[in-house]
C-alpha atoms as a PDB file:
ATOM      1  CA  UNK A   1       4.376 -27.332 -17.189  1.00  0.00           C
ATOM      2  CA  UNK A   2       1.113 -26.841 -19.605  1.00  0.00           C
ATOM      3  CA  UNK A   3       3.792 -25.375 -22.422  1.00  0.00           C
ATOM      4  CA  UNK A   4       5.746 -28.263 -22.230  1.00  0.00           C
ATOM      5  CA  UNK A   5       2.925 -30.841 -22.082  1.00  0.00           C
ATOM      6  CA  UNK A   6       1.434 -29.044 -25.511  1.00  0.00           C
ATOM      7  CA  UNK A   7       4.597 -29.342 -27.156  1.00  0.00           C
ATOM      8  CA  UNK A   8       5.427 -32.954 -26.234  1.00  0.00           C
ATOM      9  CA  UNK A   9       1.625 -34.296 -26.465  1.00  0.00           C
ATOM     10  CA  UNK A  10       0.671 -32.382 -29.128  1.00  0.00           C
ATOM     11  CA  UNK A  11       3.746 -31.277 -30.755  1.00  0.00           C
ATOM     12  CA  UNK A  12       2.692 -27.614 -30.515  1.00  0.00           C
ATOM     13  CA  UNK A  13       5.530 -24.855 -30.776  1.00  0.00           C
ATOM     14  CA  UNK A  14       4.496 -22.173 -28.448  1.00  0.00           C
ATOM     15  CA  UNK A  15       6.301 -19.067 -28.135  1.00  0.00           C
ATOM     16  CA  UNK A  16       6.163 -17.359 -25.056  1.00  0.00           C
ATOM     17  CA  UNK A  17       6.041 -13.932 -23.292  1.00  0.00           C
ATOM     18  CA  UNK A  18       5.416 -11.743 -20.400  1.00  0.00           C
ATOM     19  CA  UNK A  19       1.923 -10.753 -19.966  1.00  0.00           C
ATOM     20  CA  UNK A  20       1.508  -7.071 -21.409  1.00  0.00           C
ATOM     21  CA  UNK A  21       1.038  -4.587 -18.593  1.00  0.00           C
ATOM     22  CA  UNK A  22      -2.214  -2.135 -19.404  1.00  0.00           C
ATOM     23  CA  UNK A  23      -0.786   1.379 -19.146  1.00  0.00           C
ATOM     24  CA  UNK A  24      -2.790   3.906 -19.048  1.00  0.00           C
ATOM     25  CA  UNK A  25      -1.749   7.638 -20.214  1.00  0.00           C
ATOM     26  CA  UNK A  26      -2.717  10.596 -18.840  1.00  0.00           C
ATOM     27  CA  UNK A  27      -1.393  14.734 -19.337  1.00  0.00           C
ATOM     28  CA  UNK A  28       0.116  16.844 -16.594  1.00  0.00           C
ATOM     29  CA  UNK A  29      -0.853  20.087 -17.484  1.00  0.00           C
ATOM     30  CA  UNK A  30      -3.921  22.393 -18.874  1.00  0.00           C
ATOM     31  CA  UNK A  31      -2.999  23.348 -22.796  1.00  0.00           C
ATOM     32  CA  UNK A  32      -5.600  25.600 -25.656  1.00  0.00           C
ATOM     33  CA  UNK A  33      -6.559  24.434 -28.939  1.00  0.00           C
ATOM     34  CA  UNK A  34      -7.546  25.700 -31.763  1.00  0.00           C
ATOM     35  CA  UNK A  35      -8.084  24.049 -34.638  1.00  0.00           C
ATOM     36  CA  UNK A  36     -10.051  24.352 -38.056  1.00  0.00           C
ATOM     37  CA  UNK A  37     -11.303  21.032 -40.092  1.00  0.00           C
ATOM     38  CA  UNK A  38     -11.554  22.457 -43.798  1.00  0.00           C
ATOM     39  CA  UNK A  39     -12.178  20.104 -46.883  1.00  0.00           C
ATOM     40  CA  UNK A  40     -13.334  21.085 -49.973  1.00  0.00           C
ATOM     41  CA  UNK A  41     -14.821  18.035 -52.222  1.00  0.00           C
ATOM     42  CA  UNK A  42     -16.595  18.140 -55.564  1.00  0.00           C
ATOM     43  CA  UNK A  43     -20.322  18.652 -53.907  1.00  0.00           C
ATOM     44  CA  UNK A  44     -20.847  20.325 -50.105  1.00  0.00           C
ATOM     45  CA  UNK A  45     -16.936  20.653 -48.516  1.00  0.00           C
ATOM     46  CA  UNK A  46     -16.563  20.199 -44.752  1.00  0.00           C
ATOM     47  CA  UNK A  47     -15.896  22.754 -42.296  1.00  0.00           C
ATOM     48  CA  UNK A  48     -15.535  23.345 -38.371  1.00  0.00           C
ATOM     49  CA  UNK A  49     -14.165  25.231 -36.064  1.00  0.00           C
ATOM     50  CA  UNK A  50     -13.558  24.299 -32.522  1.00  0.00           C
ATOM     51  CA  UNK A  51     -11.485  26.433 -29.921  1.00  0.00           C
ATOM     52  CA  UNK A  52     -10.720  25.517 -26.490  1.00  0.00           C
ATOM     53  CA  UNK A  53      -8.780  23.501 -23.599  1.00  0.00           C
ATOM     54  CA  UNK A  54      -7.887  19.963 -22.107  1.00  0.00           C
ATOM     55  CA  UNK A  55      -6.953  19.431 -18.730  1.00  0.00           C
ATOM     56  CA  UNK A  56      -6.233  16.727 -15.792  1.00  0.00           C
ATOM     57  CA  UNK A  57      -9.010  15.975 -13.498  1.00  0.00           C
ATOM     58  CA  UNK A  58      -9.386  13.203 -10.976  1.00  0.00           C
ATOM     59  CA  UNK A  59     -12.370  12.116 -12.832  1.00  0.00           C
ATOM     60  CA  UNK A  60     -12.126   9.333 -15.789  1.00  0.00           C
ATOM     61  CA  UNK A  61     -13.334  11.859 -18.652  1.00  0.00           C
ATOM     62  CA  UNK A  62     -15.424  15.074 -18.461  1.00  0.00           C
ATOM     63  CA  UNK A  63     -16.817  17.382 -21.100  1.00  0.00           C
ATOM     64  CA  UNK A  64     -17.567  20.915 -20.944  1.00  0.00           C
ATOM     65  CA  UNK A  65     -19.612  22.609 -22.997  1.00  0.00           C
ATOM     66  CA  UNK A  66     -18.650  26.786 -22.280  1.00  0.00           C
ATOM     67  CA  UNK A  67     -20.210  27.840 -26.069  1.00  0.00           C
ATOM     68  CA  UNK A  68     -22.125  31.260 -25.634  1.00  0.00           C
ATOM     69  CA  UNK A  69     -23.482  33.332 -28.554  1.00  0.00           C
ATOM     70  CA  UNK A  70     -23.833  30.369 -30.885  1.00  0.00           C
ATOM     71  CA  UNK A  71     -20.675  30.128 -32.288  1.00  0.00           C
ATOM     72  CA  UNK A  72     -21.281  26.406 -32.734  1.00  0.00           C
ATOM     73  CA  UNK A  73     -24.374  25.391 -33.088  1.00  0.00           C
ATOM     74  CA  UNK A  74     -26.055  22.853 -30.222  1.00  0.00           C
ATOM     75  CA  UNK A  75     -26.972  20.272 -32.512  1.00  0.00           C
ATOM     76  CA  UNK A  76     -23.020  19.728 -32.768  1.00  0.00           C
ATOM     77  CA  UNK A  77     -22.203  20.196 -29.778  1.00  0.00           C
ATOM     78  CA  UNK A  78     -22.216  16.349 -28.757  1.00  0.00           C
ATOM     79  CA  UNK A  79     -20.165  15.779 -32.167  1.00  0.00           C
ATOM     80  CA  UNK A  80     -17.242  17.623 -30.245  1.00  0.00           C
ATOM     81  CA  UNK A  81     -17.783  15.215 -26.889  1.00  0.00           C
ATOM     82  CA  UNK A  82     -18.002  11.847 -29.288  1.00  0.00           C
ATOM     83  CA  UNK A  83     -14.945  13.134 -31.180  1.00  0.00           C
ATOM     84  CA  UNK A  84     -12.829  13.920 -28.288  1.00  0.00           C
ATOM     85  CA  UNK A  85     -13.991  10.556 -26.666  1.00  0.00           C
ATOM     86  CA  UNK A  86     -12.464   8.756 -29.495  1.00  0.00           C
ATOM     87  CA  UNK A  87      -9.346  10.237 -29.218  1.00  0.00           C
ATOM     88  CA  UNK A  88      -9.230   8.599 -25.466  1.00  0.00           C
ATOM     89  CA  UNK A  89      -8.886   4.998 -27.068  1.00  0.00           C
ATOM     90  CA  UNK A  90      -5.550   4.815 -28.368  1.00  0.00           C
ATOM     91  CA  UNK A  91      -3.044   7.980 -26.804  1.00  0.00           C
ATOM     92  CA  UNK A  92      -0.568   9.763 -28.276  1.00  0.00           C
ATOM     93  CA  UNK A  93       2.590   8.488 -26.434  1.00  0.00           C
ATOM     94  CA  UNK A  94       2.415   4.952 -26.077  1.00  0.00           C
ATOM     95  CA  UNK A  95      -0.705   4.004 -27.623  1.00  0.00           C
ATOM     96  CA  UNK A  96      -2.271   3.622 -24.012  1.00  0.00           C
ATOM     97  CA  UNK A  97      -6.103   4.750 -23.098  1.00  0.00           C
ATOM     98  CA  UNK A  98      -6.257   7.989 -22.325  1.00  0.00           C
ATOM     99  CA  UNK A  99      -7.624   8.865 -18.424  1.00  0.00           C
ATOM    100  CA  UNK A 100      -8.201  11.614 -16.198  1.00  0.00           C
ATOM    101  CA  UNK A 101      -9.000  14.526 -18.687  1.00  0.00           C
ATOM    102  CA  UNK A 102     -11.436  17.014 -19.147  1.00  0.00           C
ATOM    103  CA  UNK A 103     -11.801  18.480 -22.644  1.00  0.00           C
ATOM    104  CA  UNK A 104     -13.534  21.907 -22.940  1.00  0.00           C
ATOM    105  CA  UNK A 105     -14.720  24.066 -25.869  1.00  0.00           C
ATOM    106  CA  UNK A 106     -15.447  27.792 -25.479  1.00  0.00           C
ATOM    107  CA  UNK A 107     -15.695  29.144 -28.915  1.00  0.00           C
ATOM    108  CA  UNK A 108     -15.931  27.774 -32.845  1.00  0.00           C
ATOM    109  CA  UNK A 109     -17.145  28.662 -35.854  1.00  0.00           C
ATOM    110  CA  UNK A 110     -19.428  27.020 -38.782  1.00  0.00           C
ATOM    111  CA  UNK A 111     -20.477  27.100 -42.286  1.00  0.00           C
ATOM    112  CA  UNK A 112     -24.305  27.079 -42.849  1.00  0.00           C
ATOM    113  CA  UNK A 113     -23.532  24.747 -45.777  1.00  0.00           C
ATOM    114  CA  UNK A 114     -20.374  22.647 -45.273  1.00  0.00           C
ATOM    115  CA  UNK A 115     -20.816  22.303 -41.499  1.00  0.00           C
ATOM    116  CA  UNK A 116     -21.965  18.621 -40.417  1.00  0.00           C
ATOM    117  CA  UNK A 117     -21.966  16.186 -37.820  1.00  0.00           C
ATOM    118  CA  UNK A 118     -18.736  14.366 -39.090  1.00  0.00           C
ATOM    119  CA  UNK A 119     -16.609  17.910 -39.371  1.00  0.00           C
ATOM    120  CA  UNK A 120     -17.306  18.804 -35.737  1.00  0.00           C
ATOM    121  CA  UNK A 121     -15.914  15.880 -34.985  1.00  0.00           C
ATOM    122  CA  UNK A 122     -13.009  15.367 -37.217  1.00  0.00           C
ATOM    123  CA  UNK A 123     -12.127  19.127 -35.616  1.00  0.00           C
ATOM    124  CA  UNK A 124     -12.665  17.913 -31.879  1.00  0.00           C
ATOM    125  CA  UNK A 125      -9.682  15.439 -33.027  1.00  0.00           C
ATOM    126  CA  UNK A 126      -7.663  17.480 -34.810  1.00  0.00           C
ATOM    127  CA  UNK A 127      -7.592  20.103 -31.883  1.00  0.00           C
ATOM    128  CA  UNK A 128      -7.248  17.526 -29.190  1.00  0.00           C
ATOM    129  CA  UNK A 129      -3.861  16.128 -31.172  1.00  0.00           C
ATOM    130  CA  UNK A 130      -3.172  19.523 -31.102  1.00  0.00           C
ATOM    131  CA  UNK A 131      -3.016  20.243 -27.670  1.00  0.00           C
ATOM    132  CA  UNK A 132      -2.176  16.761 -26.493  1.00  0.00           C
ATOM    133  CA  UNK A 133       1.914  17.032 -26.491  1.00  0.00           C
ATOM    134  CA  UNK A 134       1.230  20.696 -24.914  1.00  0.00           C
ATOM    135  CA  UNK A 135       0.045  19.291 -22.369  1.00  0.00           C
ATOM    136  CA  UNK A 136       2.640  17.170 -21.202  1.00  0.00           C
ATOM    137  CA  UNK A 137       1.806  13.407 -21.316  1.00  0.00           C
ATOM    138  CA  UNK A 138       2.791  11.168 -18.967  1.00  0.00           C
ATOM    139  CA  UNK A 139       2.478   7.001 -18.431  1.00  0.00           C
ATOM    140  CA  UNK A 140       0.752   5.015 -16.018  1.00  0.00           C
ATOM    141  CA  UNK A 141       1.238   1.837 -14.266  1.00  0.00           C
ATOM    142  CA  UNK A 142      -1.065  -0.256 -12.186  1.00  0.00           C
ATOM    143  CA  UNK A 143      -0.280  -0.490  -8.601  1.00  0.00           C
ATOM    144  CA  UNK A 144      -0.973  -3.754  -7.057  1.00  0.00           C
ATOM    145  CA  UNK A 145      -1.563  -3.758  -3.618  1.00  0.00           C
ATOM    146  CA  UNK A 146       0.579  -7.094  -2.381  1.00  0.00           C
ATOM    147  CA  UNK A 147       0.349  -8.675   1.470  1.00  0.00           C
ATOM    148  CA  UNK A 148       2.355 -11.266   2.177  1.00  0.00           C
ATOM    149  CA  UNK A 149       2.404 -13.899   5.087  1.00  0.00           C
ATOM    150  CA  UNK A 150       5.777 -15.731   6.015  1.00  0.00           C
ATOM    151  CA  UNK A 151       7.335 -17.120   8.838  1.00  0.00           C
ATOM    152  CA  UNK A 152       9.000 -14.224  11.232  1.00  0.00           C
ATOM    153  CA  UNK A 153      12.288 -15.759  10.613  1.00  0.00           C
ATOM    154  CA  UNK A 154      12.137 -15.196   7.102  1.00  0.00           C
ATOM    155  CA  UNK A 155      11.031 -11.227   7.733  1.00  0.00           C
ATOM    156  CA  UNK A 156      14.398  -9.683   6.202  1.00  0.00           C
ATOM    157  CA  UNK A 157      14.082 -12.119   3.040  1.00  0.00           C
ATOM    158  CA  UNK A 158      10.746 -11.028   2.417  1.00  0.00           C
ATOM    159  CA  UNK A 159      11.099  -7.252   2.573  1.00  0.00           C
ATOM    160  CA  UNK A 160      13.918  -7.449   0.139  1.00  0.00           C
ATOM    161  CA  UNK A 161      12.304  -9.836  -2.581  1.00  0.00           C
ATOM    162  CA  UNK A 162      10.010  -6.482  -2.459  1.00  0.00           C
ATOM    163  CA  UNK A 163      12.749  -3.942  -2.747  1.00  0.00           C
ATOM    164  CA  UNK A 164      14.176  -5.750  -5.521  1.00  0.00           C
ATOM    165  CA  UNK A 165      10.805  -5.137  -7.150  1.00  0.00           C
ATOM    166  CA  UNK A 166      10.423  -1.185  -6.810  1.00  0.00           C
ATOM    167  CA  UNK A 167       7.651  -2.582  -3.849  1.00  0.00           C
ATOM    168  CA  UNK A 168       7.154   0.487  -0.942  1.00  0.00           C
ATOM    169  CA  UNK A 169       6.188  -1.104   2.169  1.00  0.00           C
ATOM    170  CA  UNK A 170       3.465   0.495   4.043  1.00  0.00           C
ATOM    171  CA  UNK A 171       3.263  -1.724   7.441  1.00  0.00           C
ATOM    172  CA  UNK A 172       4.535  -5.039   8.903  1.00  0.00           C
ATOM    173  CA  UNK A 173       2.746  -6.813  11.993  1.00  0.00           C
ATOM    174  CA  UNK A 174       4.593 -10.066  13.754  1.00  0.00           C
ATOM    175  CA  UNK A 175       2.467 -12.238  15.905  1.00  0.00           C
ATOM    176  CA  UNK A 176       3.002 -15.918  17.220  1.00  0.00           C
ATOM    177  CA  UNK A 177       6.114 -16.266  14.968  1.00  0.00           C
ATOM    178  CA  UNK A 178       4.286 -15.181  12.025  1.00  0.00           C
ATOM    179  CA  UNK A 179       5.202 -11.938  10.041  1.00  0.00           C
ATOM    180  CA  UNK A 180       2.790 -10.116   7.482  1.00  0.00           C
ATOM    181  CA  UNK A 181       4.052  -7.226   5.679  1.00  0.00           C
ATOM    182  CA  UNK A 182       2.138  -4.642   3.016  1.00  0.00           C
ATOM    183  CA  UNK A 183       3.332  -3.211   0.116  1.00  0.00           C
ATOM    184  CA  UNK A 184       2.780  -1.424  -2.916  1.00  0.00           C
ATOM    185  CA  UNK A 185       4.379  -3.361  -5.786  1.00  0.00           C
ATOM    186  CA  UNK A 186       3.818  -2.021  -9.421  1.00  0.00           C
ATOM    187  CA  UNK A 187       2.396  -5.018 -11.708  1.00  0.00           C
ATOM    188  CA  UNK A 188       4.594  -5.177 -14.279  1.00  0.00           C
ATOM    189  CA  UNK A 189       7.058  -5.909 -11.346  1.00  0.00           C
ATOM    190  CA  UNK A 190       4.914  -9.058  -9.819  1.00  0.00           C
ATOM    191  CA  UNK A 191       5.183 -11.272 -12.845  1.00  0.00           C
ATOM    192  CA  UNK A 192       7.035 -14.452 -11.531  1.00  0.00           C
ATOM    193  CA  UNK A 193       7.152 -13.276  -8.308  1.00  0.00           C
ATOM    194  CA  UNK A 194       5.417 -16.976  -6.508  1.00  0.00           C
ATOM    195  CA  UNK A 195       8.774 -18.566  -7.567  1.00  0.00           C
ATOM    196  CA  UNK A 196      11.384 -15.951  -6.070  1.00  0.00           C
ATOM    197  CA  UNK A 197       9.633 -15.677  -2.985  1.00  0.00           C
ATOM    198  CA  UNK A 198       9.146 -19.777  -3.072  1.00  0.00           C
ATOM    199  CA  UNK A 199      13.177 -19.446  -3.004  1.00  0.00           C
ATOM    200  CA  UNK A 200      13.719 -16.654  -0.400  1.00  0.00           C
ATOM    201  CA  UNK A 201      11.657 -18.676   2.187  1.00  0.00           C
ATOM    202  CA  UNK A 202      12.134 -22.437   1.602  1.00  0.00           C
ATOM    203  CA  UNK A 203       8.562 -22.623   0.267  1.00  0.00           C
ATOM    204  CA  UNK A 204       6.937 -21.117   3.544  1.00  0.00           C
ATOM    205  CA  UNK A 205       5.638 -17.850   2.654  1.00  0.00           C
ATOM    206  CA  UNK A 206       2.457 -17.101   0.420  1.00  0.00           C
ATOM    207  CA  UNK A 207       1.691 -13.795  -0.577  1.00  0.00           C
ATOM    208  CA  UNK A 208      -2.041 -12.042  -2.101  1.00  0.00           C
ATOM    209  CA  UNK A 209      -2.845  -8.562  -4.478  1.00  0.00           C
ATOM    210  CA  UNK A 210      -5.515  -7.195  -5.589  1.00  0.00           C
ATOM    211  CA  UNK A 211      -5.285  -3.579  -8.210  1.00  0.00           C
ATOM    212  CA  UNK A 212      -4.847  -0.339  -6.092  1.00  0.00           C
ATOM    213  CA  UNK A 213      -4.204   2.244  -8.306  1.00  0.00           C
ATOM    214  CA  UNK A 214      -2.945   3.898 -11.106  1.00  0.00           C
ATOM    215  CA  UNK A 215       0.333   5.690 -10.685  1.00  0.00           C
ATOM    216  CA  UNK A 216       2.830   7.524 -12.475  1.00  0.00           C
ATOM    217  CA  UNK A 217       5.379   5.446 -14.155  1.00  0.00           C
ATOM    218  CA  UNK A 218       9.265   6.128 -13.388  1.00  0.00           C
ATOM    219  CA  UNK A 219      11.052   7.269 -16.879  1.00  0.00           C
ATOM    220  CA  UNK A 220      12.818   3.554 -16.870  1.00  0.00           C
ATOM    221  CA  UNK A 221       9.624   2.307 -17.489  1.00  0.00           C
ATOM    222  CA  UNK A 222       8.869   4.979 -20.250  1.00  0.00           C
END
């Protein structure tokens, strides 16, 4: 209705979409790195050395610092955790933030001249690209978590407008001639979803959702 009103008030062309689903990316799998960030310029070069793992934890992000012996040096140390932490931004696959992974170093090296701040982390990136594909990345959608409340007549309708939507229905209670049923509906699945449920029940069903979860996304999807 708005869309129409700005093109015929204010003779606005709007193009329209979908609203863009935020997908997050995550891996399946531990994999190593080891990487080495050399470059040699006309004055000091850069160089750093940074060996060790990523892996998928419930968590958001973790870090873990396993360096013995001074192999790297503790004052970069947190140039490894701010370089892997920028890698979490944009992922690998789908250009989706990153979640759910722990990135570890155990060993390195360093040059007393050449080593720096900004080659620590340039070699945090390089061996987290590394290791990324290794470790088999996957998609995720958000889960919404849907309940809706219709007339009981109108129970069958319901439960299939769902179905239709990849929804998996996790309880249905009936009282006084009322019917309420849960689901699990992913959100890319909900858009427009007022209108065909409007349809499947004469206008006498209203549904709610809030975000559950985060959940692997089907290869379709992919």
């Amino acid at each position: 209705v708005y869309v129409e009103r700005m093109k015929r008030e204010y003779q606005c062309e709007v193009v329209t979409s979908p609203p863009r689903v935020a997908y997050r990316e995550a891996i399946s799998q531990r994999a190593d790195f080891n990487y080495t960030h050399k470059k040699q310029t006309g004055g000091s070069g850069q160089y750093g050395r940074v060996a060790g793992w990523i892996e998928p934890i419930e968590a958001a992000y973790e870090f873990a610092d396993e360096i013995v012996g001074g192999s790297i040096p503790r004052e970069y140390i947190s140039a490894c955790d701010k370089g892997f932490k920028k890698c979490l931004d944009k992922g690998e696959l789908i250009g989706a933030h990153i979640v759910g992974i722990r990135c570890g170093i155990d060993d390195g090296a360093f040059h007393a001249v050449d080593s720096s701040d900004i080659a620590f982390q340039l070699a945090a990136i390089g061996g987290f690209k590394e290791a990324y594909f290794k470790a088999k990345p996957l998609v995720l959608e958000p889960i919404m978590k849907v309940a809706i409340e219709g007339p009981a007549e109108f129970h069958g309708s319901m439960v299939g407008t769902l179905m239709q939507r990849r929804g998996i229905i996790i309880g249905t209670t009936e009282a006084d001639g009322f019917s309420q049923i849960d689901a699990e509906v992913p959100l890319a699945e909900v858009f427009g979803y007022s209108t065909t449920l409007r349809s499947a029940t004469q206008g006498k069903a209203e549904f709610t959702m809030e975000f559950l979860k985060y959940d692997r996304a089907p290869a379709n999807v992919l």
